[in-house]
Protein backbone atom coordinates (compact mmCIF):
# COMPACT_ATOMS: atom_id res chain seq x y z
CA UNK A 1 85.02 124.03 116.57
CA UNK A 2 87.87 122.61 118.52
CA UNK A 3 90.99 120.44 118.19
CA UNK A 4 89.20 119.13 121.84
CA UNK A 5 85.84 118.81 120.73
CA UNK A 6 87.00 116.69 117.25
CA UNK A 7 89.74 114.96 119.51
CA UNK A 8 86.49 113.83 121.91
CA UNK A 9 84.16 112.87 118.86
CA UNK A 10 86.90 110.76 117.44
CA UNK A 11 87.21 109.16 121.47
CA UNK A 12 82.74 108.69 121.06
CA UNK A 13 83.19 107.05 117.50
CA UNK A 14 85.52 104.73 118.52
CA UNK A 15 83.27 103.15 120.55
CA UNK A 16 80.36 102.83 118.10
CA UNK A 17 79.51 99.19 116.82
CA UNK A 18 77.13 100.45 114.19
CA UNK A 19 78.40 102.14 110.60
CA UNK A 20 79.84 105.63 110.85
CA UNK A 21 77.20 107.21 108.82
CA UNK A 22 76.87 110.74 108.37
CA UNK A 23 73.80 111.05 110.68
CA UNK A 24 76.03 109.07 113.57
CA UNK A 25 78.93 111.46 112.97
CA UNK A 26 76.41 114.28 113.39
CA UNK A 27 74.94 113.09 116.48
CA UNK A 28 78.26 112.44 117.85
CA UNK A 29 79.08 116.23 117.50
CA UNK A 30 76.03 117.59 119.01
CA UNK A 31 76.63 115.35 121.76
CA UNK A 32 80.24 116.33 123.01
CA UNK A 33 79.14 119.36 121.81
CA UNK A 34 76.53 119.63 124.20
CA UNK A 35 74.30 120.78 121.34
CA UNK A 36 75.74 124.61 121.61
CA UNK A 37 76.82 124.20 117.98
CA UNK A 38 74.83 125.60 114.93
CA UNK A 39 74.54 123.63 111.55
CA UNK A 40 76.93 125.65 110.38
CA UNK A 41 79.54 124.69 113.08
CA UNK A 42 78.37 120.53 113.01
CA UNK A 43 78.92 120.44 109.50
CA UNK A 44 82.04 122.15 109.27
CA UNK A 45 83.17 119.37 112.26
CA UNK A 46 81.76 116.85 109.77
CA UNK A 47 83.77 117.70 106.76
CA UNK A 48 86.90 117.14 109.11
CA UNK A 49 86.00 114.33 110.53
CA UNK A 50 84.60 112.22 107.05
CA UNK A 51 88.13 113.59 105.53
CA UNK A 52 89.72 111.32 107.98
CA UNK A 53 86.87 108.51 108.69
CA UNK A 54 86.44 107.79 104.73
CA UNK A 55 88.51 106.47 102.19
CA UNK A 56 91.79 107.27 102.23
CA UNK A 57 91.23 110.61 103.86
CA UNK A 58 93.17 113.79 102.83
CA UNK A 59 94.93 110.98 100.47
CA UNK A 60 92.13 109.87 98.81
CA UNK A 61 91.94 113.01 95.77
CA UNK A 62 95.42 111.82 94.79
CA UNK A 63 95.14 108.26 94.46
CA UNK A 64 91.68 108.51 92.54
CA UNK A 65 93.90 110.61 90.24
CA UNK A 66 93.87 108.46 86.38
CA UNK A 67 97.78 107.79 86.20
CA UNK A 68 98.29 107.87 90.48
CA UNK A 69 101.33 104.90 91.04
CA UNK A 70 102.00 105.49 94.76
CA UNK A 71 101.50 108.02 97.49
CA UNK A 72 103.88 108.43 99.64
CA UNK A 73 103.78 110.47 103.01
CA UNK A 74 107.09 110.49 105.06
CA UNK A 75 106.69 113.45 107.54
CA UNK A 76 103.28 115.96 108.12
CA UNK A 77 104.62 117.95 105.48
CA UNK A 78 105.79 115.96 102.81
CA UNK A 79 103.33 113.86 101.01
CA UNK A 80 105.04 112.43 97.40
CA UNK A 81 102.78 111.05 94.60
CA UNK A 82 104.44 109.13 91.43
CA UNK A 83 102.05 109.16 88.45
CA UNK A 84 104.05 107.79 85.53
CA UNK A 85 106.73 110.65 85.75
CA UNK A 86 108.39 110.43 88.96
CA UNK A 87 108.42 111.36 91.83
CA UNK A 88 106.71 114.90 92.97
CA UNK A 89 105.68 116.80 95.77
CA UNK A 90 101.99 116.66 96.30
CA UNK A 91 101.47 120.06 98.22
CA UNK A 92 99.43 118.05 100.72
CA UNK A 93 99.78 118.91 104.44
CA UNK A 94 98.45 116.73 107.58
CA UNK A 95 97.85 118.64 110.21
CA UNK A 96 100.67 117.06 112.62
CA UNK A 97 102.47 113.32 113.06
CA UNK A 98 99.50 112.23 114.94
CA UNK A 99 97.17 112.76 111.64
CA UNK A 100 99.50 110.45 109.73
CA UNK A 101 99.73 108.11 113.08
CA UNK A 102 95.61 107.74 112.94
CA UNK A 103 95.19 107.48 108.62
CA UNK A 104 97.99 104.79 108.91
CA UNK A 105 96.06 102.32 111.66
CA UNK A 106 92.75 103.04 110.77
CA UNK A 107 94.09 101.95 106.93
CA UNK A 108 95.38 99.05 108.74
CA UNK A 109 92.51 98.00 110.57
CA UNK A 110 90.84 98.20 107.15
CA UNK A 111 92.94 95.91 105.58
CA UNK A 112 92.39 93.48 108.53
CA UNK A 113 95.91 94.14 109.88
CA UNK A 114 97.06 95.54 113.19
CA UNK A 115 99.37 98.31 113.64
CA UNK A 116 100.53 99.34 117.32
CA UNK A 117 103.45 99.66 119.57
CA UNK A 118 103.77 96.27 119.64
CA UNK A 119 103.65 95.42 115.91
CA UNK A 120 105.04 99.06 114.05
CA UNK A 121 104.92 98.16 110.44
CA UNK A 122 102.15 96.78 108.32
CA UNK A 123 101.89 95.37 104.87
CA UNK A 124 98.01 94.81 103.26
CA UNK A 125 95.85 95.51 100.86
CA UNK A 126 92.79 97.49 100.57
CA UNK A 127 90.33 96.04 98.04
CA UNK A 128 87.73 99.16 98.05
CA UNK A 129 89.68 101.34 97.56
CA UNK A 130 88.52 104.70 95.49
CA UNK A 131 84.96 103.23 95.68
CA UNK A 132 85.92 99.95 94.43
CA UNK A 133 87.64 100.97 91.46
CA UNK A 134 91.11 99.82 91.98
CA UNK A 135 93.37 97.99 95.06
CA UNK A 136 95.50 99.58 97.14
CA UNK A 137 99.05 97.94 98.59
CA UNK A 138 99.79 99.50 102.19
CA UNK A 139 102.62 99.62 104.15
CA UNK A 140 103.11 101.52 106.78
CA UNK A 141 105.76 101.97 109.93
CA UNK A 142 105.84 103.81 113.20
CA UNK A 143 108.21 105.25 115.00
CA UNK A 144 110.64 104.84 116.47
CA UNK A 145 111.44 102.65 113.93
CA UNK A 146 110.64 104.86 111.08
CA UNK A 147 113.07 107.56 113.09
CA UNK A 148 111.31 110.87 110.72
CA UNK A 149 107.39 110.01 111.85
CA UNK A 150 105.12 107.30 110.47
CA UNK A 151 106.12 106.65 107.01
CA UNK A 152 103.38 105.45 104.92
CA UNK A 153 103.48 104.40 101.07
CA UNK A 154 100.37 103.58 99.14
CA UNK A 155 100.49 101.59 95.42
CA UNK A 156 97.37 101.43 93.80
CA UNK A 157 97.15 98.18 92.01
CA UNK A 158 94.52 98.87 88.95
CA UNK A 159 93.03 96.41 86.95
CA UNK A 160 95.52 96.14 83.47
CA UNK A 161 93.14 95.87 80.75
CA UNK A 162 95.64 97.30 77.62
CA UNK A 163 96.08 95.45 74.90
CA UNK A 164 99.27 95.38 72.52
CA UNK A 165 97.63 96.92 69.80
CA UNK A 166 97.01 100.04 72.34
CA UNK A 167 100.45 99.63 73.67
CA UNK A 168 102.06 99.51 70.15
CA UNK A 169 100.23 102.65 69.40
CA UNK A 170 101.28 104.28 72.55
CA UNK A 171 105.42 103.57 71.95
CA UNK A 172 105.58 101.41 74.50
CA UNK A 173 105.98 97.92 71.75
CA UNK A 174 108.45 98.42 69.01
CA UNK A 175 106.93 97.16 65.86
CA UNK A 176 109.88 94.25 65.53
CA UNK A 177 109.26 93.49 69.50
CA UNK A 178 105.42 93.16 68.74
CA UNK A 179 106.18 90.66 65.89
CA UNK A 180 108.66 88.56 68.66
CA UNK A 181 105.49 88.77 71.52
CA UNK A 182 102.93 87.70 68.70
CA UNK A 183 104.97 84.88 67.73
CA UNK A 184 105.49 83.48 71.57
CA UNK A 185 102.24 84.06 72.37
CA UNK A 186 101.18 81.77 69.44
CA UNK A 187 103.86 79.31 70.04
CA UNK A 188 102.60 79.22 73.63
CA UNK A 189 106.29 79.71 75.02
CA UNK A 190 106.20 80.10 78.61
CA UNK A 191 107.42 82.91 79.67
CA UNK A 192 108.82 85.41 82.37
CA UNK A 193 108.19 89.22 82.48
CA UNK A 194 110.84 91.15 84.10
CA UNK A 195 111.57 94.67 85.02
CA UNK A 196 111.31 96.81 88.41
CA UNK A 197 108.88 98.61 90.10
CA UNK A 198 106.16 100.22 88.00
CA UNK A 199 108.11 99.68 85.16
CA UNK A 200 104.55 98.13 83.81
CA UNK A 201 105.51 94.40 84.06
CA UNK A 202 101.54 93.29 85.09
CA UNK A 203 100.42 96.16 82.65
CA UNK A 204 102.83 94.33 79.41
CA UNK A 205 101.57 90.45 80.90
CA UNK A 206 98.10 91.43 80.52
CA UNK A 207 98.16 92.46 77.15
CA UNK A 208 100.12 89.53 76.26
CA UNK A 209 97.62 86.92 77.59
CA UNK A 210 94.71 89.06 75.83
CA UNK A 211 96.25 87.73 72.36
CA UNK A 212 95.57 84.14 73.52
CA UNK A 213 93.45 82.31 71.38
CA UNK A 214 89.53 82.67 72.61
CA UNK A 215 89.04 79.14 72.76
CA UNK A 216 91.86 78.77 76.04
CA UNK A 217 91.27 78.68 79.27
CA UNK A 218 93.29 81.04 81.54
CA UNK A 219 93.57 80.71 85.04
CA UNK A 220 95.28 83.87 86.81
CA UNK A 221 96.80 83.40 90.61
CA UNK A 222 97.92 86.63 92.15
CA UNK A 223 98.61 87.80 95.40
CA UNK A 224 96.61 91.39 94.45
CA UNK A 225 93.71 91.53 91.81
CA UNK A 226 96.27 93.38 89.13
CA UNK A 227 96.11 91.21 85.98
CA UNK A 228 92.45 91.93 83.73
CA UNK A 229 93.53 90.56 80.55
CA UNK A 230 90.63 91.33 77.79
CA UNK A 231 90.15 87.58 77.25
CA UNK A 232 86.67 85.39 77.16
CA UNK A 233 88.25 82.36 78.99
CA UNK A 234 89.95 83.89 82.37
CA UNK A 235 89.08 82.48 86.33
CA UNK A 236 91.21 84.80 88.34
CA UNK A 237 92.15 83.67 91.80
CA UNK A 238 93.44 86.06 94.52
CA UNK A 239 95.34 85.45 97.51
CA UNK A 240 93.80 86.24 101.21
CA UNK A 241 96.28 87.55 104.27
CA UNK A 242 95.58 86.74 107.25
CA UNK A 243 93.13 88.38 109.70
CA UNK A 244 93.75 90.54 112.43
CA UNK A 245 93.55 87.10 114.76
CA UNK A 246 96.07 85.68 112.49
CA UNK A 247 93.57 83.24 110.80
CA UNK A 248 92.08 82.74 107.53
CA UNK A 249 95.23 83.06 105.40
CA UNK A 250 95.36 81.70 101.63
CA UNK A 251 98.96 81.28 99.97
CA UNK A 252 99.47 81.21 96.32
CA UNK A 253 101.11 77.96 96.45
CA UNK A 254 97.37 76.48 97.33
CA UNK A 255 95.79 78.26 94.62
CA UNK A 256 98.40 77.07 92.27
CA UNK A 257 96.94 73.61 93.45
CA UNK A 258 93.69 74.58 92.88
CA UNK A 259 94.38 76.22 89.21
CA UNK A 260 96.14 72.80 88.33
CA UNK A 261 92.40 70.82 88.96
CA UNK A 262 90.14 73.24 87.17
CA UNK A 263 91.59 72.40 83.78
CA UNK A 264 93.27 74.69 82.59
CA UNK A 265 95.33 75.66 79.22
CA UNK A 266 97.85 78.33 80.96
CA UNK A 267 98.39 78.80 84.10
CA UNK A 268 99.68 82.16 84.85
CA UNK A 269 101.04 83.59 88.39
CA UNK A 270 100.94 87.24 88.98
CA UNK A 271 104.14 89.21 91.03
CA UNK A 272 106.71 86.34 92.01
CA UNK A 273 108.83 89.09 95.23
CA UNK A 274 109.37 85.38 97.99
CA UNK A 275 109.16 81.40 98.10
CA UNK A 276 106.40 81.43 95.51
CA UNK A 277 108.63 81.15 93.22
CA UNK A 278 108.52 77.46 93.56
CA UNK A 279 104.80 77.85 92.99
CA UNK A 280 105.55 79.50 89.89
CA UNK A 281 108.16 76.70 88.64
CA UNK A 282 105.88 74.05 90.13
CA UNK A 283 103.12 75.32 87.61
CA UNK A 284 105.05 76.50 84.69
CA UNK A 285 106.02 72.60 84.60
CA UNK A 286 102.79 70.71 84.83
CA UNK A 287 102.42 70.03 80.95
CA UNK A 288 100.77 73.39 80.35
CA UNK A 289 102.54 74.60 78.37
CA UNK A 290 102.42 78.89 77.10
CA UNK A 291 101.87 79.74 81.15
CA UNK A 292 103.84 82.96 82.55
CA UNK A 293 104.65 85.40 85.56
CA UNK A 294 106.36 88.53 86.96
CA UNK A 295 109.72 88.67 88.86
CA UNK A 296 111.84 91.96 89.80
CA UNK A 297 114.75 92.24 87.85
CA UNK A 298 117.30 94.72 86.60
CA UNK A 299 117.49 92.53 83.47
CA UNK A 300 117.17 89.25 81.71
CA UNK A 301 120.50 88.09 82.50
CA UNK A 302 120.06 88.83 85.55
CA UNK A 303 116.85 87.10 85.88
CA UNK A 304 118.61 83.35 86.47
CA UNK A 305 120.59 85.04 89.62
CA UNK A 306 117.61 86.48 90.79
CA UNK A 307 115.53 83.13 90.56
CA UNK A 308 118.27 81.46 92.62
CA UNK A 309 117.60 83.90 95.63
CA UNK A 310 113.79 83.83 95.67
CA UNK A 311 114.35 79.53 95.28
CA UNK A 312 116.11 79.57 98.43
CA UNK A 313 114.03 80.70 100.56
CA UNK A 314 111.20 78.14 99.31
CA UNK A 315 113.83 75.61 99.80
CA UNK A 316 114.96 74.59 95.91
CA UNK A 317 118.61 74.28 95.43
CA UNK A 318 120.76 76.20 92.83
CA UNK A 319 120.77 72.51 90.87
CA UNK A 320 116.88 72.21 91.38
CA UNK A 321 116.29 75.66 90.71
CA UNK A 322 118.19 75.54 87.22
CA UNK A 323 116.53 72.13 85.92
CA UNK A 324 113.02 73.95 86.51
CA UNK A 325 113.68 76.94 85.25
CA UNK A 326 115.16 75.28 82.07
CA UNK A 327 112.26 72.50 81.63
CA UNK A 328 109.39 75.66 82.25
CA UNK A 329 110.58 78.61 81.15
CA UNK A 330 112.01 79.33 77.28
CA UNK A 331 111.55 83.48 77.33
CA UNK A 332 111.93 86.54 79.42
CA UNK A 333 110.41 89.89 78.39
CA UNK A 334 112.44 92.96 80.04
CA UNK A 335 110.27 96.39 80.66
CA UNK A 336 111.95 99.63 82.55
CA UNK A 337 111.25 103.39 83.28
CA UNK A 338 113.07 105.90 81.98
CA UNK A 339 113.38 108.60 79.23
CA UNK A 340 110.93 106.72 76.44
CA UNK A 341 108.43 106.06 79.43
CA UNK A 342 107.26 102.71 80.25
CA UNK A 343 108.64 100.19 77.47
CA UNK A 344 109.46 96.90 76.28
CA UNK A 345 113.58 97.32 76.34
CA UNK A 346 114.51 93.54 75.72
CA UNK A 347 113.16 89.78 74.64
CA UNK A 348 115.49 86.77 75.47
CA UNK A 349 115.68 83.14 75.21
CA UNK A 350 116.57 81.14 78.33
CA UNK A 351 119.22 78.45 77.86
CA UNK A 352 121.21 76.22 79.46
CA UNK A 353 125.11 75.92 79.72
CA UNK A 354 127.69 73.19 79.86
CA UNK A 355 127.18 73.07 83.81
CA UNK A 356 123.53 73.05 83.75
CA UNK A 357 122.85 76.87 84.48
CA UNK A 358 120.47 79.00 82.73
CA UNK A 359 121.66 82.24 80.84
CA UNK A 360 119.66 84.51 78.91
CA UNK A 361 120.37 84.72 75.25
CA UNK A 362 119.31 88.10 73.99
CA UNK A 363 117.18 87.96 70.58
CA UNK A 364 115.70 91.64 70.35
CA UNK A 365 116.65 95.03 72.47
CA UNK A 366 115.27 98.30 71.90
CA UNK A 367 119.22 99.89 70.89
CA UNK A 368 120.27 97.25 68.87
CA UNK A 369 117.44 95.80 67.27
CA UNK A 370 117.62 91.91 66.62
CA UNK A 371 120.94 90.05 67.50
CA UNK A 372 121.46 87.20 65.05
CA UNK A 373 122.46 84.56 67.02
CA UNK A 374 119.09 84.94 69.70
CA UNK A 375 116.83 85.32 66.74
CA UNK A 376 117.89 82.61 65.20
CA UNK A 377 117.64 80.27 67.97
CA UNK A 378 113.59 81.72 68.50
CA UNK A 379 113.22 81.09 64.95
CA UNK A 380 113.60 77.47 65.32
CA UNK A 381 111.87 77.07 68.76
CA UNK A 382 108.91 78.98 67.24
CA UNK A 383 108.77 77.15 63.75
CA UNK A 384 109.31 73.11 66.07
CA UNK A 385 106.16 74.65 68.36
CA UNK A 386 104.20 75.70 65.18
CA UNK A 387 104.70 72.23 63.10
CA UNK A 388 106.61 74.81 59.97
């Protein structure tokens, strides 16, 4: 076996129009091979090859690993995987740049993206991923613009099934923060979950909407199948990027439009990172009331700030932006990463002040405990919603 002969194989394959099965693989070998090779040599070219045709390839043990966040690869040598504890140093080799190069485009073409010269970075989604068990985010760039080799970063997106009783048990839910998400939940307060990335914001919203009452009706828009609340009532609908041609795109803002005709009690969109914000406004303020969402955020008072910049580029002024944000959204629930783990670190109450802008008034956090003035306020909203 040779760096030529696999280089040559890989050439034949790329031509094939039918599924690279093992037995086309095979044949493939013992063709550019010209059948000197022993079973013992054509299936020790197959194992290389199927690393690198299949799945993610050399990848692929790490992110079918239980608590696997992202993989990360930035040079040959230095492949990074997160799994709830950071960042670490896989071990994981590629052979050279142009191993990364090929696992990077052929990931692309999978996810119905191209990735060239002409167009060095990619952002998709695989949807099979780990035998179509979980979702995988890619991105990936090329040099020269990525000036160390092709940099390529992988979040798998699993389904969030926990519910707060399992996250209460785990620490992640202080009992007097559990008593605060029961009581919103029942109020149907709509509501914002903040935090940043992987702090478990889709992981906290899931387990939220599985206390809804049975008898709602939950429709879920998302960009990336994440949120699997354990609910009997849920129609999740999941964005589509476009194709390869550049065709057969669906935005969230037109399955927003669609959630709003298939009657539903709470409307609920996913990861809120662009424009959709307006989407998420738009929805959060159609008279169904108890709906919610996910934005990136340091913290809840910085959540109104944040709003503001996502508005603008779906065109909502600051004024616009603030009168929505007041008439749809009366709570924000802040997660982060750090020494406890993942956990809930803060629950606010969005109000309004003399000018019109929202501020977040903060009613629970994890240091303090309850501040007096905040959970007093979300006593009275709570009780008015509840008829006590």
């Amino acid at each position: 076996m040779s760096d030529s002969l696999i280089d040559r194989v890989r050439e034949r394959l790329a031509a094939e129009s039918a599924p690279l099965r093992s037995t086309v693989v095979a044949a493939a070998i013992r063709a550019e091979s010209g059948g000197v090779l022993g079973d013992a040599e054509v299936l020790s070219t197959l194992r290389v090859l199927d690393t690198e045709l299949n799945g993610a390839g050399i990848l692929e043990p790490l992110l079918r690993l239980p608590g696997t966040t992202d993989v990360l690869v930035t040079s040959p040598a230095d492949v990074w995987i997160d799994d709830g504890n950071g960042l670490r140093h896989s071990g994981i080799r590629f052979p050279d740049e142009a191993a990364v190069r090929r696992l990077a485009q052929r990931l692309a073409a999978g996810a119905g993206r191209r990735l060239d010269d002409a167009q060095p970075w990619v952002d998709g989604q695989l949807t099979n991923a780990g035998g179509g068990r979980f979702t995988v985010r890619l991105h990936a760039v090329l040099p020269p613009v990525a000036a160390g080799g092709t940099c390529l970063s992988l979040r798998v997106l699993r389904p969030a099934t926990q519910d707060l009783d399992a996250l209460s048990a785990a620490g992640a839910i202080a009992p007097a923060a559990r008593e605060l998400l029961d009581a919103m939940v029942a109020a149907r307060l709509a509501f914002l979950v903040s935090g940043g990335t992987g702090a478990g914001k889709t992981t906290l919203l899931a387990a939220a909407l599985g206390a809804v009452a049975a008898d709602e009706r939950i429709i879920c828009v998302e960009d990336a199948p994440e949120l699997a609340p354990l609910h009997p009532h849920l129609v999740r609908l999941v964005a589509r990027v476009p194709n390869i041609e550049g065709a057969g795109e669906i935005t969230l803002r037109q399955l927003v439009r669609q959630a709003l005709r298939m009657r539903p009690d709470r409307i609920v969109v996913g990861e809120v990172r662009g424009a959709e914000v307006v989407d998420l406004l738009a929805a959060l303020n159609t008279g169904h009331e108890g709906g919610a969402g996910t934005v990136h955020a340091n913290s809840p008072a910085e959540v109104p700030a944040r709003l503001e910049a996502l508005a603008a580029l779906g065109g909502l002024d600051r004024a616009a932006l603030h009168s929505q944000l007041a008439a749809g959204v009366k709570a924000l629930v802040h997660v982060s990463r750090g020494p406890r783990g993942r956990c809930l670190d803060e629950i606010a109450l969005l109000r309004r002040d003399q000018n019109g802008c929202c501020y977040s008034m903060p009613v629970w956090q994890i240091d303090r405990g309850m501040e007096r003035d905040g959970a007093e306020s979300f006593g009275r909203l709570v009780s008015g919603r509840l008829g006590r």
